[in-house]
C-alpha atoms as a PDB file:
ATOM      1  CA  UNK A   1      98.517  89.848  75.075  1.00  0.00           C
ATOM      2  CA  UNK A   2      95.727  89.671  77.703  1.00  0.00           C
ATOM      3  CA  UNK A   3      95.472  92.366  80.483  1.00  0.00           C
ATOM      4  CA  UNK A   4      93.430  91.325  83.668  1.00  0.00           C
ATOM      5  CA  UNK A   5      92.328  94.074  86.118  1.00  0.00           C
ATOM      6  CA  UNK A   6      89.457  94.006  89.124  1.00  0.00           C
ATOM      7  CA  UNK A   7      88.085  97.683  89.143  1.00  0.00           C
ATOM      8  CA  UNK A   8      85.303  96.581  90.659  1.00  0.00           C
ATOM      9  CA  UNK A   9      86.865  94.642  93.399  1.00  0.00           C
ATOM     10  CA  UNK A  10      84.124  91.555  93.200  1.00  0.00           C
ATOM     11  CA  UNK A  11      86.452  89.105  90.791  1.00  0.00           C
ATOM     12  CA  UNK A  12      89.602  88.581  92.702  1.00  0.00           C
ATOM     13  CA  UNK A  13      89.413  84.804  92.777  1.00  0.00           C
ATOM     14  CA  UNK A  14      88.966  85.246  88.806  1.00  0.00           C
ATOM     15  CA  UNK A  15      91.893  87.561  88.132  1.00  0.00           C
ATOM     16  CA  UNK A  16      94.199  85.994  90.611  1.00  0.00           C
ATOM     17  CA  UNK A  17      93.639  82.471  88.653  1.00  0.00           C
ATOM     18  CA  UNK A  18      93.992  84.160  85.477  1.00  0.00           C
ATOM     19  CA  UNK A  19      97.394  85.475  86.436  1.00  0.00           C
ATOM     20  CA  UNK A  20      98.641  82.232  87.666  1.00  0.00           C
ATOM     21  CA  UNK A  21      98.000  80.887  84.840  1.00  0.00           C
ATOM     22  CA  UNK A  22      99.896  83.665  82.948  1.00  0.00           C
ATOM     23  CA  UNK A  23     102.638  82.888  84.870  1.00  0.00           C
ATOM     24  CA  UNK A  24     102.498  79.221  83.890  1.00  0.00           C
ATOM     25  CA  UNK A  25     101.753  79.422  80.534  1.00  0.00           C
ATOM     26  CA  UNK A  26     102.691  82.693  79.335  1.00  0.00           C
ATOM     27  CA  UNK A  27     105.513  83.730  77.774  1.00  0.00           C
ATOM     28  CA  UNK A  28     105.858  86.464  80.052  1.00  0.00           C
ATOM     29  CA  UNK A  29     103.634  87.461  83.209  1.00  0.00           C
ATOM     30  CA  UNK A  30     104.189  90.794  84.523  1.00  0.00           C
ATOM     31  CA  UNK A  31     102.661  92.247  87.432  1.00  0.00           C
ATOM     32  CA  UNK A  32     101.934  95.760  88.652  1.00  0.00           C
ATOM     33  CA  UNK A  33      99.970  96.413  91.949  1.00  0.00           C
ATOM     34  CA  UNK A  34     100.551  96.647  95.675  1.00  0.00           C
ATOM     35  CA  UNK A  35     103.546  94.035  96.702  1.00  0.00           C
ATOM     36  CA  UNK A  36     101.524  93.230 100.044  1.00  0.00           C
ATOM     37  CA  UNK A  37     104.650  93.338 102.440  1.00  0.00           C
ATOM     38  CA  UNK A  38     106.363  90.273 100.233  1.00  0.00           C
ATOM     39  CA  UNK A  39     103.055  88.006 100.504  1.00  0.00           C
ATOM     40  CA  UNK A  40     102.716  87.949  97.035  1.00  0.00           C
ATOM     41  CA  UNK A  41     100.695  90.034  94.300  1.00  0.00           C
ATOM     42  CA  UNK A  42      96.692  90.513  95.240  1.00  0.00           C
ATOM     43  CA  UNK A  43      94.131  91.451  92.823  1.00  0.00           C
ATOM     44  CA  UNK A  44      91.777  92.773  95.465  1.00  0.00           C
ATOM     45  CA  UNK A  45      91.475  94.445  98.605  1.00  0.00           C
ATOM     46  CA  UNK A  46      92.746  93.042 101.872  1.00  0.00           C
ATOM     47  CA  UNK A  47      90.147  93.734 103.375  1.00  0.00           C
ATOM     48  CA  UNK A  48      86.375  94.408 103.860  1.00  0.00           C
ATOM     49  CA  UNK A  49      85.941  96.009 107.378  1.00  0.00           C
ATOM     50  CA  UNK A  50      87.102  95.871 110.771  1.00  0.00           C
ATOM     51  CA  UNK A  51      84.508  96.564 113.830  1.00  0.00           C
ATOM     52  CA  UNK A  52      85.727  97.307 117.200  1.00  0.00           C
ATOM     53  CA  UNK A  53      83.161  96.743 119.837  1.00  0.00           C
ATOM     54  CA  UNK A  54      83.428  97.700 123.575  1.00  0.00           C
ATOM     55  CA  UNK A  55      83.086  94.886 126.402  1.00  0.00           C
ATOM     56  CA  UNK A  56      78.881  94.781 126.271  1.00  0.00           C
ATOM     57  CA  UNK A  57      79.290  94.450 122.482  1.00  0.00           C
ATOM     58  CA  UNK A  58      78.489  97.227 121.421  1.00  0.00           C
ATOM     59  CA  UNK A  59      80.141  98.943 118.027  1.00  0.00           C
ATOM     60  CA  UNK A  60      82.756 101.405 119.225  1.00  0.00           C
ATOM     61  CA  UNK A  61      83.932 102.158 115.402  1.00  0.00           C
ATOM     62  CA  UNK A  62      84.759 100.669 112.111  1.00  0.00           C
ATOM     63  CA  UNK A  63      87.565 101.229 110.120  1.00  0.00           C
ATOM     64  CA  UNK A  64      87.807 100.049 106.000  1.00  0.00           C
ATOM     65  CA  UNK A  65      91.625 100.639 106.185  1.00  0.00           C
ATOM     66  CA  UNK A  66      94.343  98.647 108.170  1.00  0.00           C
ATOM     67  CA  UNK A  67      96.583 101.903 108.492  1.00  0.00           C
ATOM     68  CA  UNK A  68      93.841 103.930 109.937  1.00  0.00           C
ATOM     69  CA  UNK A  69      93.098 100.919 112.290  1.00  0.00           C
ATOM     70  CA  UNK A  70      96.626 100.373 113.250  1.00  0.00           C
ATOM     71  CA  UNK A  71      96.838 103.844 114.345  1.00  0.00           C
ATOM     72  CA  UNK A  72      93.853 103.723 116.036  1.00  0.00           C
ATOM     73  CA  UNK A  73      95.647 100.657 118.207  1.00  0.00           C
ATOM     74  CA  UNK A  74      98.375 101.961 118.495  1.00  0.00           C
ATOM     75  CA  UNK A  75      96.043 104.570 121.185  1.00  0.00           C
ATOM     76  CA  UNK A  76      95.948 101.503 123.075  1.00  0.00           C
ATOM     77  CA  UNK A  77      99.286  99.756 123.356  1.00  0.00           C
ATOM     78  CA  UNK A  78     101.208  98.308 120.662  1.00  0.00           C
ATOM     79  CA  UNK A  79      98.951  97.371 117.861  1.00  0.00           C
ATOM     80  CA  UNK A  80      99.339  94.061 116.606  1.00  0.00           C
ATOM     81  CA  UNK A  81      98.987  93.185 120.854  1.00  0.00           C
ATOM     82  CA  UNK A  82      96.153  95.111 120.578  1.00  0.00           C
ATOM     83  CA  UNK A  83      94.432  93.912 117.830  1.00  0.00           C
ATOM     84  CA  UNK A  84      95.149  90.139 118.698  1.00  0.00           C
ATOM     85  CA  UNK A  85      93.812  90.771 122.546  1.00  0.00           C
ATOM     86  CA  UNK A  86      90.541  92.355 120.418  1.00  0.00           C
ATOM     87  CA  UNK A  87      90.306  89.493 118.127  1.00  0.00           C
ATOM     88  CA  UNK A  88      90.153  86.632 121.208  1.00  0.00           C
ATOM     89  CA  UNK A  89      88.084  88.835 123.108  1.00  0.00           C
ATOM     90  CA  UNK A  90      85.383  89.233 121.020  1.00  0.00           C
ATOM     91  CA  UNK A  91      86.092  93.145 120.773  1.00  0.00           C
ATOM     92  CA  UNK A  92      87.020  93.144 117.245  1.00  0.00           C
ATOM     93  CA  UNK A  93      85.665  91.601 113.920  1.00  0.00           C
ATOM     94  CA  UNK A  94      87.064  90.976 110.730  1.00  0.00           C
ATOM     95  CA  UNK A  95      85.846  91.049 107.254  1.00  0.00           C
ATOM     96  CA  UNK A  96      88.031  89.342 104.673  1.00  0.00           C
ATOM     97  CA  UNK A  97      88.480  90.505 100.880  1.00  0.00           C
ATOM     98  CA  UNK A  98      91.356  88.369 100.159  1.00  0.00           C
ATOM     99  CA  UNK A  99      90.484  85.955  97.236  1.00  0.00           C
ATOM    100  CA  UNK A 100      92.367  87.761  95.070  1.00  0.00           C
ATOM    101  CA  UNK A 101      95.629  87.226  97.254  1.00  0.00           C
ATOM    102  CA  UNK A 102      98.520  85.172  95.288  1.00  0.00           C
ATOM    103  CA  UNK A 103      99.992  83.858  98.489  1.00  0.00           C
ATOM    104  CA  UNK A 104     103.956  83.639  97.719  1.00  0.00           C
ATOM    105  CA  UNK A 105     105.763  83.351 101.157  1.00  0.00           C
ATOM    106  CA  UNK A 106     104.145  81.012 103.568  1.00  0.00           C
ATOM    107  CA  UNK A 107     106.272  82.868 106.095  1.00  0.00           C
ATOM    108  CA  UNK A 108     106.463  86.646 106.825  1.00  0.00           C
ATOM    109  CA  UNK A 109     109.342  88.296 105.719  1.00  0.00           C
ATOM    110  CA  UNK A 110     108.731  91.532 107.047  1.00  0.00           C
ATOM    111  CA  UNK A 111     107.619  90.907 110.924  1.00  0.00           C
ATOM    112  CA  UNK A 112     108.299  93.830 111.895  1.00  0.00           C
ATOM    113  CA  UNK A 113     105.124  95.389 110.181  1.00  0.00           C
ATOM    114  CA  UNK A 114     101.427  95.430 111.480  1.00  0.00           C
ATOM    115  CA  UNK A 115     100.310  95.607 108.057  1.00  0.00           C
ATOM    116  CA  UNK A 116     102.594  92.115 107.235  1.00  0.00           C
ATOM    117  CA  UNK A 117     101.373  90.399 110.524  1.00  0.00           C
ATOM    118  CA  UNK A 118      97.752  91.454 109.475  1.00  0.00           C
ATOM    119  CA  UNK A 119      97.590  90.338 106.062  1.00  0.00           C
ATOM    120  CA  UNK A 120      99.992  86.777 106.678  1.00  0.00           C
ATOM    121  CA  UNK A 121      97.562  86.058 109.538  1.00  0.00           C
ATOM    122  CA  UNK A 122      93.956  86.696 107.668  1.00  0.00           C
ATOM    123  CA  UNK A 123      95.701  84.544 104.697  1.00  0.00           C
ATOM    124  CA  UNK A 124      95.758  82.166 107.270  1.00  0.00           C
ATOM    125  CA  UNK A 125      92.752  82.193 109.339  1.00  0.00           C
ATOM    126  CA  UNK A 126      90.849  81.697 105.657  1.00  0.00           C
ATOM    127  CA  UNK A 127      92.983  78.846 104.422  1.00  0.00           C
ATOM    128  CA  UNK A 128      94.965  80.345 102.164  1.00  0.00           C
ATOM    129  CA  UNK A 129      98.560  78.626 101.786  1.00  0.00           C
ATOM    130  CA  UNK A 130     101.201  79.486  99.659  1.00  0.00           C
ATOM    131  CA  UNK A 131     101.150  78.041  96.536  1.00  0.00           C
ATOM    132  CA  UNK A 132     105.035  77.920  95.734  1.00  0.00           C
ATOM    133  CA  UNK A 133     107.680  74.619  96.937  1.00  0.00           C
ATOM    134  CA  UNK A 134     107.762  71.241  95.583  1.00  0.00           C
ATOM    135  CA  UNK A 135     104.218  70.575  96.418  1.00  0.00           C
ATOM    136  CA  UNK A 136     102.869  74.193  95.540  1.00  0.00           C
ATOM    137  CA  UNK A 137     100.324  74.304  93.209  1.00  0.00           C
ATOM    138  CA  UNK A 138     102.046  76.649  91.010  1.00  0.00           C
ATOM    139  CA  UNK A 139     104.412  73.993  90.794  1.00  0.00           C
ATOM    140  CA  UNK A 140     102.165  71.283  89.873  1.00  0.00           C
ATOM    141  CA  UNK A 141     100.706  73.008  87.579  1.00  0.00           C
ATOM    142  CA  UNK A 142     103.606  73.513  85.641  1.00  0.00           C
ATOM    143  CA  UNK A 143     104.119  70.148  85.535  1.00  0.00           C
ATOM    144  CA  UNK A 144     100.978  69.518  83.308  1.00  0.00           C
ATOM    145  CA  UNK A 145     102.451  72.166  80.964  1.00  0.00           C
ATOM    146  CA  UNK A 146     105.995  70.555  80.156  1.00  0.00           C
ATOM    147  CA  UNK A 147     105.981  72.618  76.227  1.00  0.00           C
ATOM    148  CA  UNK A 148     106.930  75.873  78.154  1.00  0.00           C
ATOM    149  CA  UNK A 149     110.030  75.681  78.833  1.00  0.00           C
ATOM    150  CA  UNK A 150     110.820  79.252  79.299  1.00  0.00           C
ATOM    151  CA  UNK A 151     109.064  82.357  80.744  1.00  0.00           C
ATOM    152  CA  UNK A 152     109.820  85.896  82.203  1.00  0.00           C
ATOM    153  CA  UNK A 153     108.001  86.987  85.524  1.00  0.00           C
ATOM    154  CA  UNK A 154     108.219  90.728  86.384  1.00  0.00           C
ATOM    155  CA  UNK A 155     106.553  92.113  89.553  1.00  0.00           C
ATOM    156  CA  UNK A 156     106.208  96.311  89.714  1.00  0.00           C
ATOM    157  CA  UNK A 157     105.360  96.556  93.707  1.00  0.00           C
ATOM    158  CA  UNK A 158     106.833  97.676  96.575  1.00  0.00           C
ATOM    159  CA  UNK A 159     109.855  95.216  97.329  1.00  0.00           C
ATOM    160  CA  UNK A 160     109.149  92.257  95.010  1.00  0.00           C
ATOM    161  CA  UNK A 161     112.399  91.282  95.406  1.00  0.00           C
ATOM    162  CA  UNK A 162     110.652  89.162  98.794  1.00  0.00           C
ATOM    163  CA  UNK A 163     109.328  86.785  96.407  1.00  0.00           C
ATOM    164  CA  UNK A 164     112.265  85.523  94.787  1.00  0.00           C
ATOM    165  CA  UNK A 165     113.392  82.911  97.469  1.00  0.00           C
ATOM    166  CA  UNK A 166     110.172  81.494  97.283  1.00  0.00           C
ATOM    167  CA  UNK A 167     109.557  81.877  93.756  1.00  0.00           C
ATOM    168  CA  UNK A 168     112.991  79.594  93.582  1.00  0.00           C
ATOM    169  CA  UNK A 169     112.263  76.935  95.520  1.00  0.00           C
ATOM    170  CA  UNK A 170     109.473  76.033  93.195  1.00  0.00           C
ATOM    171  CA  UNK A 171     111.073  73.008  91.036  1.00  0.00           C
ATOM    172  CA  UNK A 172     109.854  74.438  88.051  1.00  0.00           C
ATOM    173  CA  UNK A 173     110.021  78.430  88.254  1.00  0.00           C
ATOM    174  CA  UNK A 174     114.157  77.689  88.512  1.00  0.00           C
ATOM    175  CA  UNK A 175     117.313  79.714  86.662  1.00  0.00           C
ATOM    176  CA  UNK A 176     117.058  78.223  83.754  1.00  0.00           C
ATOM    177  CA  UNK A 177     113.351  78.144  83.481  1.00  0.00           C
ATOM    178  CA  UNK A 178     112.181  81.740  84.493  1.00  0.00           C
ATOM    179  CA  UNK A 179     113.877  84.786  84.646  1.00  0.00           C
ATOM    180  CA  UNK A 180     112.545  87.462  87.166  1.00  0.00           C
ATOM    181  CA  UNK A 181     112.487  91.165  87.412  1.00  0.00           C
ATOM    182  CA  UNK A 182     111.464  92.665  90.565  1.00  0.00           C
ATOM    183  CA  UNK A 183     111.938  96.163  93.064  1.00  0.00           C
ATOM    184  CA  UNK A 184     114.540  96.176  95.597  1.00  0.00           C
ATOM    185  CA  UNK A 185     112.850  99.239  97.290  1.00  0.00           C
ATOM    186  CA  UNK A 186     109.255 100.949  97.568  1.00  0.00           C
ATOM    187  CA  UNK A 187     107.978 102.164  94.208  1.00  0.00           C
ATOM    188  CA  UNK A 188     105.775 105.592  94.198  1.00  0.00           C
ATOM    189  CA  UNK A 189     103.359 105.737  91.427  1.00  0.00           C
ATOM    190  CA  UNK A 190     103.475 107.552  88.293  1.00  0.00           C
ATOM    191  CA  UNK A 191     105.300 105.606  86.266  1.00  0.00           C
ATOM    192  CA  UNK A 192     103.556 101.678  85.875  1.00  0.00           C
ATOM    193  CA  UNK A 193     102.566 102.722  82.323  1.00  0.00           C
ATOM    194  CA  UNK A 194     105.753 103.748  80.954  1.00  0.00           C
ATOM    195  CA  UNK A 195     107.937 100.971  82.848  1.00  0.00           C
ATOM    196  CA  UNK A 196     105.337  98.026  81.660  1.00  0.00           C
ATOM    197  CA  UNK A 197     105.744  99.810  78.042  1.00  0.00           C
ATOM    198  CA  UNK A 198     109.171  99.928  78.473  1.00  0.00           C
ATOM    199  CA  UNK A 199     109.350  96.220  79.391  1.00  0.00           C
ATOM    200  CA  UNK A 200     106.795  95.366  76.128  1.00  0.00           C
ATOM    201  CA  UNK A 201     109.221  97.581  73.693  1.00  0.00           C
ATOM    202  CA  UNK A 202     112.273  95.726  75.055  1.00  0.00           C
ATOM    203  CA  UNK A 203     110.960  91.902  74.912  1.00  0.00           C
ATOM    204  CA  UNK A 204     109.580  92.988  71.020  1.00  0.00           C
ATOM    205  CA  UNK A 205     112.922  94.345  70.290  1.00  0.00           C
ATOM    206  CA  UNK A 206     114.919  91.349  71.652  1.00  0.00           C
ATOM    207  CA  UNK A 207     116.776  93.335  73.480  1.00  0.00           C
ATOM    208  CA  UNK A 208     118.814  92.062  76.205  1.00  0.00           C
ATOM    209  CA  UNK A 209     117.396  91.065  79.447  1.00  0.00           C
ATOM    210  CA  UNK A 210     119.893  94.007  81.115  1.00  0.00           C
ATOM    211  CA  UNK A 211     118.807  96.392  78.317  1.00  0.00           C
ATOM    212  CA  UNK A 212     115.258  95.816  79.279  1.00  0.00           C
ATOM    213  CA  UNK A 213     115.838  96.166  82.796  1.00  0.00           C
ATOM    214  CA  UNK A 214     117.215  99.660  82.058  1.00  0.00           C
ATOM    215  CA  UNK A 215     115.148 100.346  79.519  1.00  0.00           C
ATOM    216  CA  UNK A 216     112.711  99.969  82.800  1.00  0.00           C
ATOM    217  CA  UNK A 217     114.321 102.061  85.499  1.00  0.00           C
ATOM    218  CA  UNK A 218     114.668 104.949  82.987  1.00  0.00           C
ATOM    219  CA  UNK A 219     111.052 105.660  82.959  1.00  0.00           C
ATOM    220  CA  UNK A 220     110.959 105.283  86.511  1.00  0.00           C
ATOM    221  CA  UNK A 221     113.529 107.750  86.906  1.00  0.00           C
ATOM    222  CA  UNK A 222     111.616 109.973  84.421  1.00  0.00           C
ATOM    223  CA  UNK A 223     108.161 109.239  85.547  1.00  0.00           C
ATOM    224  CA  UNK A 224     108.025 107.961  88.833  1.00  0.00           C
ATOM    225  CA  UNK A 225     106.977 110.344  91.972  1.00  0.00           C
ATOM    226  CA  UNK A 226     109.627 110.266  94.723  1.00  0.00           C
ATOM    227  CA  UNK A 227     112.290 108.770  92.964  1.00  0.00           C
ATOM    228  CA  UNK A 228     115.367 107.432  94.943  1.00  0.00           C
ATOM    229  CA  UNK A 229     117.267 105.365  92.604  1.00  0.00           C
ATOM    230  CA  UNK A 230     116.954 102.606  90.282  1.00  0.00           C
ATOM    231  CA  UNK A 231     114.193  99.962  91.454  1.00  0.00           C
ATOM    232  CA  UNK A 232     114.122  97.108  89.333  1.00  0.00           C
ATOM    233  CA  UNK A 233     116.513  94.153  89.208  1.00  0.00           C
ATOM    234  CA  UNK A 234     116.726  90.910  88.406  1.00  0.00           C
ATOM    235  CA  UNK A 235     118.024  87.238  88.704  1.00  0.00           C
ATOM    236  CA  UNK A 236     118.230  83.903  86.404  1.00  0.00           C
ATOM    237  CA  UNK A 237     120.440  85.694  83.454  1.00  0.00           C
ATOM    238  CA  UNK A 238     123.425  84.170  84.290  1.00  0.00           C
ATOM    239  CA  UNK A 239     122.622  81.188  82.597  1.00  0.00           C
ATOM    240  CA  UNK A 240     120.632  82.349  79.505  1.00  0.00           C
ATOM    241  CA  UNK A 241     121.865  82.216  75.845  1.00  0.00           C
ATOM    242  CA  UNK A 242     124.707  84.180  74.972  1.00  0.00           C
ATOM    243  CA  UNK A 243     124.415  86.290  71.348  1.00  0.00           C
END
């Protein structure tokens, strides 16, 4: 069992590729961290700093977090406008901290968020595609490892559930291949201990993959802060081995 973390924030490239290949190689991968608005799991921050500057050039203010910045924005007009009229203008900078970003969904699935348009369009302006589909490199490399046969991903974020579609159309990360446990809703913290313990304790036990899913949602229940009803669930069982 290896765990990967990036306390410092200064190895995301490292941990990300670690992970990947976890989920390649492993026997189980199992993530728990901010879901990123259903871009896919990041091992670092989004990013660094943003700097607004007034028409001479000037710095006006700068902001280390995206929520504080949309609401600053959101002073001026609708944010994401606002922040995209900044950008071309020359009245806002960007530092990006995203090499630790496991880039899922080439599309956003949430548009309707500032934070989803922010972090799906820095992905971009730094070149960094999705690595699921038939020509994914998750997918390739999966193809150099044809002896695993089987694996279980599990993702403990905020709506994980968004990566599923993509996670799918990845040739090799199909039904009968990978089975996948992910949240349907928000998750508050207090519980990612007990739930990935939970999770260990059923996969040791051979439990059943609906027995660990329960086994799961129990400590949430008992553990998690603002609990609203049972957040993890999961797809590709239909088709595994009957006992």
């Amino acid at each position: 069992m290896r765990f990967l973390a990036n306390p410092t924030g200064t190895r995301g490239a490292e941990t990300r590729a670690a992970f990947e290949q976890g989920m390649i190689q492993g026997d189980a991968a199992y993530y728990s961290g901010h879901g990123r608005y259903g871009s896919g799991p990041d091992f670092d921050r989004n990013f660094g700093k943003f700097t607004l500057k007034d028409k001479n050039g000037n710095v006006e203010q700068v902001i280390d977090d995206y929520h504080v910045l949309e609401n600053v924005l959101g002073h001026e007009g609708d944010p994401w406008t606002r922040f995209q009229w900044r950008h071309r203008n020359n009245r806002l900078t960007v530092e990006f901290s995203n090499l630790g970003n496991l880039r899922l969904n080439a599309r956003n699935v949430q548009p309707g968020e500032f934070g989803a348009k922010l972090i799906h369009w820095s992905m971009d302006q730094t070149g960094t595609t999705a690595e699921t589909g038939t020509g994914g490199a998750l997918n390739t490399a999966a193809a150099a490892h044809p002896e695993r046969k089987y694996r279980v991903l599990v993702f403990d974020g905020c709506n994980t559930q968004d990566y599923e579609t993509s996670i799918r159309g990845t040739p090799a990360f199909g039904t009968r291949s990978t089975d996948i446990i992910g949240t349907r809703r928000s998750v508050g913290f207090g519980a990612e201990a007990e739930a990935f313990m939970a999770f260990v304790d059923g996969i040791i036990g051979r439990q059943s993959a609906e027995e660990v899913i329960k086994g799961m949602n129990q400590e949430m229940k008992d553990n998690e802060s603002d609990y609203s009803g049972a957040p993890f669930a999961g797809s590709g069982f239909g088709d595994n081995p009957a006992r």
